[in-house]
N, C-alpha and C. Protein backbone atom coordinates (compact mmCIF):
# COMPACT_ATOMS: atom_id res chain seq x y z
N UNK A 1 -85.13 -79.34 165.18
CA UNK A 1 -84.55 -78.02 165.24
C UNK A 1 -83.35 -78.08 166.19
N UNK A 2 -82.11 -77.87 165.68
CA UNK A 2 -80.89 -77.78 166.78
C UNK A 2 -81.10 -76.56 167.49
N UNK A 3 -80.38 -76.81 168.23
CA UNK A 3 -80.03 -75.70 169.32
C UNK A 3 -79.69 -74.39 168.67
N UNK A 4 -78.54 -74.10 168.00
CA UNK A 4 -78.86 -72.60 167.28
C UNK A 4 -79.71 -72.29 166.39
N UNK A 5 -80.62 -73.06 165.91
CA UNK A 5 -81.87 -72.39 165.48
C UNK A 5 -82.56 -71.84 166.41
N UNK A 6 -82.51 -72.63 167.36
CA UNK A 6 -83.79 -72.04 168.61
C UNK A 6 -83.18 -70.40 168.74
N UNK A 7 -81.90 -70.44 169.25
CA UNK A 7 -81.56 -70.02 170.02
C UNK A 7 -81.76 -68.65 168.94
N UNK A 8 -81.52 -68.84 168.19
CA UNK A 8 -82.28 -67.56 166.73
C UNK A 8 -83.60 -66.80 167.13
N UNK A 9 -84.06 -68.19 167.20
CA UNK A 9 -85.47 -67.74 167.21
C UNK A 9 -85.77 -66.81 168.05
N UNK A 10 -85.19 -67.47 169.07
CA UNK A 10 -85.39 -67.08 170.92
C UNK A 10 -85.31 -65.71 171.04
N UNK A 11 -83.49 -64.90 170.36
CA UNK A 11 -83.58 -64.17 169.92
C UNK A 11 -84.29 -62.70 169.03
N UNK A 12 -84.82 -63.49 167.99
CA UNK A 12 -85.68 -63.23 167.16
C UNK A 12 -86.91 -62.20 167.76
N UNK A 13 -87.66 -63.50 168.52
CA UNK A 13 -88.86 -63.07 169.62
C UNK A 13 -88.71 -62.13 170.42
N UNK A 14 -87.60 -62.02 170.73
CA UNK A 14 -87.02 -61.15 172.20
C UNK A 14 -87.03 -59.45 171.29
N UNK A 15 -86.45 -59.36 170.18
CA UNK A 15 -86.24 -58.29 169.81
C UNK A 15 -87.44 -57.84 169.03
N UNK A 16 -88.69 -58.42 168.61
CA UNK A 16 -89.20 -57.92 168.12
C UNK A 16 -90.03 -57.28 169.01
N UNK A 17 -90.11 -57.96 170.47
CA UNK A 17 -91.39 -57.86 171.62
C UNK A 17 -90.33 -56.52 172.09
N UNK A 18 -89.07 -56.04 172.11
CA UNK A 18 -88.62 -54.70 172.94
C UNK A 18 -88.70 -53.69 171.70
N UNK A 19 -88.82 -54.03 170.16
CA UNK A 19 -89.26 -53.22 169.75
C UNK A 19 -90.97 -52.69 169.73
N UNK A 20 -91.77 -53.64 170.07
CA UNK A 20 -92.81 -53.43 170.10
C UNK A 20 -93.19 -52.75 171.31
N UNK A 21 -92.61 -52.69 172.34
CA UNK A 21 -92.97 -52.28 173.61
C UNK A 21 -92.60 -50.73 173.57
N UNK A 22 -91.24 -50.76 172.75
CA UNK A 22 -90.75 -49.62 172.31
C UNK A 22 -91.52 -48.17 171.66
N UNK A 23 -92.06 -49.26 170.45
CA UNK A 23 -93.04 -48.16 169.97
C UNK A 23 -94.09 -47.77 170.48
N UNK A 24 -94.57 -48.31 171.43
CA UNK A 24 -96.05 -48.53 172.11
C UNK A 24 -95.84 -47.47 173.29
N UNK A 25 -94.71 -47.36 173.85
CA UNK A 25 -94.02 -46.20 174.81
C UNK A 25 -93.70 -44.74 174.29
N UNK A 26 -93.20 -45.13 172.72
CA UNK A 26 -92.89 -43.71 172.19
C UNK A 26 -94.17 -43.26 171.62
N UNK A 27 -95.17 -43.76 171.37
CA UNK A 27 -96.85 -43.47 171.19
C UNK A 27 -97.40 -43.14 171.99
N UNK A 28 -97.43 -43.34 173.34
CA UNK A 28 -97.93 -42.85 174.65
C UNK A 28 -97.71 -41.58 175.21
N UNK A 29 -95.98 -41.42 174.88
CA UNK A 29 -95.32 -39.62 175.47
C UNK A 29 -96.04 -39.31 174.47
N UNK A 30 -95.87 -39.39 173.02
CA UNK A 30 -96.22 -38.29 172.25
C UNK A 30 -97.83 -38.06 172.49
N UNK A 31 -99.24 -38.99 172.60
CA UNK A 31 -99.98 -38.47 173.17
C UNK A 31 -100.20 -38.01 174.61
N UNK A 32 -99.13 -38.14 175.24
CA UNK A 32 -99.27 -37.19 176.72
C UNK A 32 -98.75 -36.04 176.03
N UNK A 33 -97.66 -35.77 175.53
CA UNK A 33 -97.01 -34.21 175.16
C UNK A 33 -98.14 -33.52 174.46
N UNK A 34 -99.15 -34.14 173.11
CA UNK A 34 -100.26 -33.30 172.94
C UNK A 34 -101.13 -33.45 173.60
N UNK A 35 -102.04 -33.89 174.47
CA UNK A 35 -102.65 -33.58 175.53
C UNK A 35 -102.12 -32.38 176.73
N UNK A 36 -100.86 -33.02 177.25
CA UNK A 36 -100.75 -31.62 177.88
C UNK A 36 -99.97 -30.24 176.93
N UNK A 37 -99.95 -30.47 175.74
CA UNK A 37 -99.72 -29.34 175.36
C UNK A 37 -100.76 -28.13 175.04
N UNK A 38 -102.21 -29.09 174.96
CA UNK A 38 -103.68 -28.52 174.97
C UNK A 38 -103.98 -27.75 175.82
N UNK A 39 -103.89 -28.87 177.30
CA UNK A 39 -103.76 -28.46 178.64
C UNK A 39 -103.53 -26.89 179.07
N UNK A 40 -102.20 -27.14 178.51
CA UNK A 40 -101.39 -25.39 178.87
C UNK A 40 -101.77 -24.04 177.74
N UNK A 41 -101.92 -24.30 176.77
CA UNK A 41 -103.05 -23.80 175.79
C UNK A 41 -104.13 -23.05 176.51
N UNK A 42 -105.24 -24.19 176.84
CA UNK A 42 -106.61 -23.55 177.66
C UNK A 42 -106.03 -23.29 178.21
N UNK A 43 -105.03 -23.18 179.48
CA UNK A 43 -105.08 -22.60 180.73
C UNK A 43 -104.08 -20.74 180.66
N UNK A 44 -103.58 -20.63 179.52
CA UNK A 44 -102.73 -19.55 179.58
C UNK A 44 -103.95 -18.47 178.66
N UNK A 45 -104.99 -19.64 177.57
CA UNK A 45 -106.43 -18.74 177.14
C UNK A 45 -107.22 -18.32 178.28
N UNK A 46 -107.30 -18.83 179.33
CA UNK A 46 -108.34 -18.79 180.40
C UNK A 46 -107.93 -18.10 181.32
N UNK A 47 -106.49 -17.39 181.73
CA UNK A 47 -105.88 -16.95 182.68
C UNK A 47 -105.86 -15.27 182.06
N UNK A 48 -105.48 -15.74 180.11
CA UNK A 48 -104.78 -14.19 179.94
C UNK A 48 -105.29 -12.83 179.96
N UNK A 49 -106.48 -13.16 180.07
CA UNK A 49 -107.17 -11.78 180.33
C UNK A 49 -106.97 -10.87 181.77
N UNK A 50 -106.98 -11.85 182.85
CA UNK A 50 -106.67 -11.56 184.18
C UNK A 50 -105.30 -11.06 183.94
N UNK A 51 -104.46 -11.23 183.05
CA UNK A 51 -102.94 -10.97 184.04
C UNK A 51 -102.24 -11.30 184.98
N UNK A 52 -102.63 -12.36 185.31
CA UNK A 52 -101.68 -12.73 186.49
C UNK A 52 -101.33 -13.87 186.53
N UNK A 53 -100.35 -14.11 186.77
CA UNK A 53 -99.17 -15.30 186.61
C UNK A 53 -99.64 -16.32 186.71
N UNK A 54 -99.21 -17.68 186.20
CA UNK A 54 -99.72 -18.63 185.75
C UNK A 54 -98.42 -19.50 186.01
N UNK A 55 -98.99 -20.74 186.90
CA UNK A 55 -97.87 -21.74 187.20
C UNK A 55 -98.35 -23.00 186.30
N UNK A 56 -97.38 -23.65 186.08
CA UNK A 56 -97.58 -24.74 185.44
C UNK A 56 -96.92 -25.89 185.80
N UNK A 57 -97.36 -26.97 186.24
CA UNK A 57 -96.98 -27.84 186.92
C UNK A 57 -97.22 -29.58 186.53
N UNK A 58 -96.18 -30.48 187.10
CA UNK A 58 -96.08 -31.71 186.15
C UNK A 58 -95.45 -32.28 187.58
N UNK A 59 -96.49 -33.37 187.93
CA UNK A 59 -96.23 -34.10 189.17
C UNK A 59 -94.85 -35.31 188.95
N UNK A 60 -95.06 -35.96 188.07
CA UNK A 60 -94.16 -36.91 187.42
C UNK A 60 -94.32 -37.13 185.87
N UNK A 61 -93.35 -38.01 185.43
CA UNK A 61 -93.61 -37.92 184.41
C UNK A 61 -94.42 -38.41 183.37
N UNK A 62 -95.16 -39.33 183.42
CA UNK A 62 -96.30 -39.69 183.11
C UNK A 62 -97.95 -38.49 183.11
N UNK A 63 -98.24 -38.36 184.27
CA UNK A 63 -99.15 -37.40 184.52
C UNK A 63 -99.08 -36.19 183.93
N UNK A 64 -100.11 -35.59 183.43
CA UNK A 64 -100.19 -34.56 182.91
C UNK A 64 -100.30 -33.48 184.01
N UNK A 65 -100.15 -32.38 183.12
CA UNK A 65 -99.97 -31.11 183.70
C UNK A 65 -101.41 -30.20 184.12
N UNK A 66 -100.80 -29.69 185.25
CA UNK A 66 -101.67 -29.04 185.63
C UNK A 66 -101.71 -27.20 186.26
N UNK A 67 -101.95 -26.46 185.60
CA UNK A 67 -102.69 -25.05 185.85
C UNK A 67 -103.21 -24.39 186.85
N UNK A 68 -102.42 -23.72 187.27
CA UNK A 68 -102.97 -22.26 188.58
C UNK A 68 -102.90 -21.51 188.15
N UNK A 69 -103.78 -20.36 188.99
CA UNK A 69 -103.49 -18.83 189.02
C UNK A 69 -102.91 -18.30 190.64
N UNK A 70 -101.50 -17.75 190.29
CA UNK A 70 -100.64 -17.16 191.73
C UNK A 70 -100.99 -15.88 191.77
């Protein structure tokens, strides 16, 4: 195998592993976004009878969200 075959290959490998990492990242937000979109769901069902304001909060971005009553 010469050298620009490898170097194909090398290539090759490299882009399939940042697309794979890729999709594996854009699969993860989208189950954090429906999880905490549940999240805020129950918590605006569980608050709305009371009336009273409702904070909603997201430490970073990974972590899901989390629900008070102010």
């Amino acid at each position: 195998m010469d050298k620009h075959k490898r170097n194909i290959w090398i290539a090759f490998i490299g882009s399939v592993i940042i697309i794979a990492v890729t999709v594996v990242t854009i699969i993860q937000i989208s189950r954090n976004h429906q999880e905490n979109m549940a999240i805020i769901e129950q918590c605006f069902e569980k608050f709305e009878q009371e009336g009273s304001v409702v904070v909603v909060e997201k430490k970073s971005f990974w972590s899901p969200v989390t629900c008070e009553k102010n």
